[in-house]
Protein backbone atom coordinates (compact mmCIF):
# COMPACT_ATOMS: atom_id res chain seq x y z
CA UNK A 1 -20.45 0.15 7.63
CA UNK A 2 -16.89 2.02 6.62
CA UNK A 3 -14.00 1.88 7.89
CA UNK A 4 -11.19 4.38 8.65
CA UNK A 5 -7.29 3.59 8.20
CA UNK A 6 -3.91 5.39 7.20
CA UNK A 7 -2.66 4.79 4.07
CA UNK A 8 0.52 3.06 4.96
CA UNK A 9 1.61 0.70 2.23
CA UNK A 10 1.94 1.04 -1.55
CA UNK A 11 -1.25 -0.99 -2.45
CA UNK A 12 -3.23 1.51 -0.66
CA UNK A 13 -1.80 4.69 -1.61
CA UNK A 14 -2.24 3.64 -5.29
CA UNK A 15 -6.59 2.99 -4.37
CA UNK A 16 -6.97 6.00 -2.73
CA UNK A 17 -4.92 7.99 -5.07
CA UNK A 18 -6.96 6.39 -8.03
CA UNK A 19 -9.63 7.43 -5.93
CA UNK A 20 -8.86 10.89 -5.45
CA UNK A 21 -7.91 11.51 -9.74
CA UNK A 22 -10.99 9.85 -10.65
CA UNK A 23 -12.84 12.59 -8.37
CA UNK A 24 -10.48 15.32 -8.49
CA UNK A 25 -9.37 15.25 -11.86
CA UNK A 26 -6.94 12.89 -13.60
CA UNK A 27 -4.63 15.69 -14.85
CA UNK A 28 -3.29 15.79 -11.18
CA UNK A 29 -1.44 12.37 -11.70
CA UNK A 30 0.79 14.47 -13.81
CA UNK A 31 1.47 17.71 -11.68
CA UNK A 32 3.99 18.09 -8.74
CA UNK A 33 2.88 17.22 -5.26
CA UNK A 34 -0.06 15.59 -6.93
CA UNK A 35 2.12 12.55 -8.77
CA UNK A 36 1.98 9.37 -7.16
CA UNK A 37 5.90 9.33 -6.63
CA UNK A 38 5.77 12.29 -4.39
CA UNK A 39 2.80 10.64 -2.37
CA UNK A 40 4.74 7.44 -2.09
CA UNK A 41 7.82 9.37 -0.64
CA UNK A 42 5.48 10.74 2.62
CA UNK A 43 4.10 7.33 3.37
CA UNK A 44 7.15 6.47 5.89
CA UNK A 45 7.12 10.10 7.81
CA UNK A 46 3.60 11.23 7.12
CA UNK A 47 1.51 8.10 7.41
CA UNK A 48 -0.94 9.74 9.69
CA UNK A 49 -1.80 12.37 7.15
CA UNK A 50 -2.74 10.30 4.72
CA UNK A 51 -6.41 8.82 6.12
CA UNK A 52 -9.23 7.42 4.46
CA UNK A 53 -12.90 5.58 4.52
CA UNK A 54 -13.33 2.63 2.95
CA UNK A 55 -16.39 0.26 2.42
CA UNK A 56 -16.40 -3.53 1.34
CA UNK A 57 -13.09 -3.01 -0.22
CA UNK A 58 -14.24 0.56 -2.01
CA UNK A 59 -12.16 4.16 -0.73
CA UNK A 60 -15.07 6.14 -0.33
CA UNK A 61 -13.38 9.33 1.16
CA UNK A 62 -9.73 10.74 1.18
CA UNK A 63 -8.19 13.29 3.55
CA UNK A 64 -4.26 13.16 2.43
CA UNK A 65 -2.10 15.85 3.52
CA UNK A 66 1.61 16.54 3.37
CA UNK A 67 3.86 19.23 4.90
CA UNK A 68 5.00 22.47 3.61
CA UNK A 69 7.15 23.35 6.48
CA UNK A 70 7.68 22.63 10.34
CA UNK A 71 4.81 24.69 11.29
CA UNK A 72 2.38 24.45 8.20
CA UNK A 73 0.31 21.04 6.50
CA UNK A 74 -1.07 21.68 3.32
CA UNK A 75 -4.22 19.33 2.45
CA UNK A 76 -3.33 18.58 -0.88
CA UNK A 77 -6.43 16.19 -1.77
CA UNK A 78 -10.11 15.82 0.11
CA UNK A 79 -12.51 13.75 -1.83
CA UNK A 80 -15.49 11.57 -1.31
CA UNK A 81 -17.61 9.88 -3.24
CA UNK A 82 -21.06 11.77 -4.42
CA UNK A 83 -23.06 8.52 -2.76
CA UNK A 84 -21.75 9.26 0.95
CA UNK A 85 -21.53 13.33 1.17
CA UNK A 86 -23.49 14.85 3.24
CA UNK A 87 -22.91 11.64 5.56
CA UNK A 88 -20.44 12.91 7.98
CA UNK A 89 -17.75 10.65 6.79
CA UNK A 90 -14.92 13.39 5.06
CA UNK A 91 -15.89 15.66 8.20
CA UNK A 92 -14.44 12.86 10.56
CA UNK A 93 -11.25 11.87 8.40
CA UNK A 94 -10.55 16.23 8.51
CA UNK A 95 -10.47 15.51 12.62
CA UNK A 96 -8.80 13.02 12.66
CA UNK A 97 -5.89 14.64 9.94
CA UNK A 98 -6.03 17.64 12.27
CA UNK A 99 -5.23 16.05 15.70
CA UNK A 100 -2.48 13.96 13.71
CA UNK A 101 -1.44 17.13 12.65
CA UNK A 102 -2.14 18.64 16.63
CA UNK A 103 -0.29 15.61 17.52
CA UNK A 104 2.85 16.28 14.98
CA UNK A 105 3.22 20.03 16.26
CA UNK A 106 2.18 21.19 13.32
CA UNK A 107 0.61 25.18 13.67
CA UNK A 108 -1.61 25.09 11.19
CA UNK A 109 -3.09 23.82 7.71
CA UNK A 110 -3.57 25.11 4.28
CA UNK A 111 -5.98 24.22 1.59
CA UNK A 112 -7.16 25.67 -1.80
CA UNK A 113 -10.58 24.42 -2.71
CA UNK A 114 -14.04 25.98 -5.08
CA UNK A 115 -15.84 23.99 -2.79
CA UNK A 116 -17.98 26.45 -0.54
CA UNK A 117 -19.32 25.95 2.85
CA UNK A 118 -17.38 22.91 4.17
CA UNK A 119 -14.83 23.67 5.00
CA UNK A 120 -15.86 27.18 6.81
CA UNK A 121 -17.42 24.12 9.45
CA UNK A 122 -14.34 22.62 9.57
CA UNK A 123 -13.24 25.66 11.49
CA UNK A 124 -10.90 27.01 8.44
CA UNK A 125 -11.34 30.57 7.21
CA UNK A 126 -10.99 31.91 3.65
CA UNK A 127 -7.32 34.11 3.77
CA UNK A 128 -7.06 34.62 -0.20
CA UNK A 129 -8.40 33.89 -3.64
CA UNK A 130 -6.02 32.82 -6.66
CA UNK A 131 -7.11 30.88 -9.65
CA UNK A 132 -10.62 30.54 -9.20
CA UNK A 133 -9.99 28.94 -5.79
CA UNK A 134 -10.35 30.07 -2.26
CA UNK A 135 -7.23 29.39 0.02
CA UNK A 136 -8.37 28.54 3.51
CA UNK A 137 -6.32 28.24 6.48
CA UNK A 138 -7.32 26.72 9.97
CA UNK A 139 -4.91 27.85 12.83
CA UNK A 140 -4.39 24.69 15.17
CA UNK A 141 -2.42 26.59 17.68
CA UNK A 142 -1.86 29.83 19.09
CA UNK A 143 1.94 30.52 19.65
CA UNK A 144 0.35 34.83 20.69
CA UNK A 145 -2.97 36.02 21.85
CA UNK A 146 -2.56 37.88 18.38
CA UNK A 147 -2.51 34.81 16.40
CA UNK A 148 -5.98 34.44 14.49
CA UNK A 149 -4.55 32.79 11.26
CA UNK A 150 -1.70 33.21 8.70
CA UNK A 151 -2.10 35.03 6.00
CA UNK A 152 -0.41 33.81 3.13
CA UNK A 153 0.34 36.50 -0.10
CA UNK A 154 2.30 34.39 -2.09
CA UNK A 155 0.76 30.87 -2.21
């Protein structure tokens, strides 16, 4: 049985971000917002963005987010461990991030990913393509009847 929690101490946010390199790609620990010191700076605001599973001990899935302005979140890392996908587990830690991000008054989050598929059932919706990545974008709330989602030329 896992467990959910925020990252909200030091110890932790060094697991899961060992956690999220080892998946992601270790190059990150090296690359601004990716670096550990920038993480460890958005523990005391952004607590609630930062949520993962654990098991006996293990992360086993990482949703950690930070913001890019009053209105937008970007979701800088989402892993999980090849053992538990298709589980349900990273689809729960992305509702929980998004009604802490509801919760924050945030308008809406960002994400880059190669990844197809999961995230279009997360609700998000491809806006661009840069880099070999698609950048999705999930509107949270509608400030117009217009508003579908931002779309972002520049990211």
């Amino acid at each position: 049985m896992y467990l959910i929690s925020f990252v909200e101490t030091e110890p932790q946010l060094k697991q899961v971000l060992d956690f999220c390199y080892g998946i992601l790609g270790q190059h990150l620990r090296d690359i601004s917002p990716y670096r550990y010191e920038d993480w460890k700076e958005r523990i005391e605001r952004d607590s609630k963005l930062l949520v993962y599973a654990h098991e006996d001990g293990d992360v086993i899935s990482a949703v950690l987010g930070r913001r890019e302005n009053a209105e937008s979140l970007v979701c800088g890392f989402v892993a999980c461990e090849i053992g538990y996908r298709r589980q349900g587990i990273t689809k729960k830690l992305m509702d929980i991030f998004e009604t802490e991000a509801v919760r924050a008054g945030f308008r809406y989050i960002t994400l880059g990913s190669e990844e197809d598929g999961f995230y279009e059932k997360c609700g998000f919706h491809v806006i661009n393509e840069m880099h070999g990545q698609k950048i999705y974008q999930k509107l949270l709330r509608r400030d117009s009847p217009n508003d579908i989602f931002v779309k972002k030329r520049d990211c």
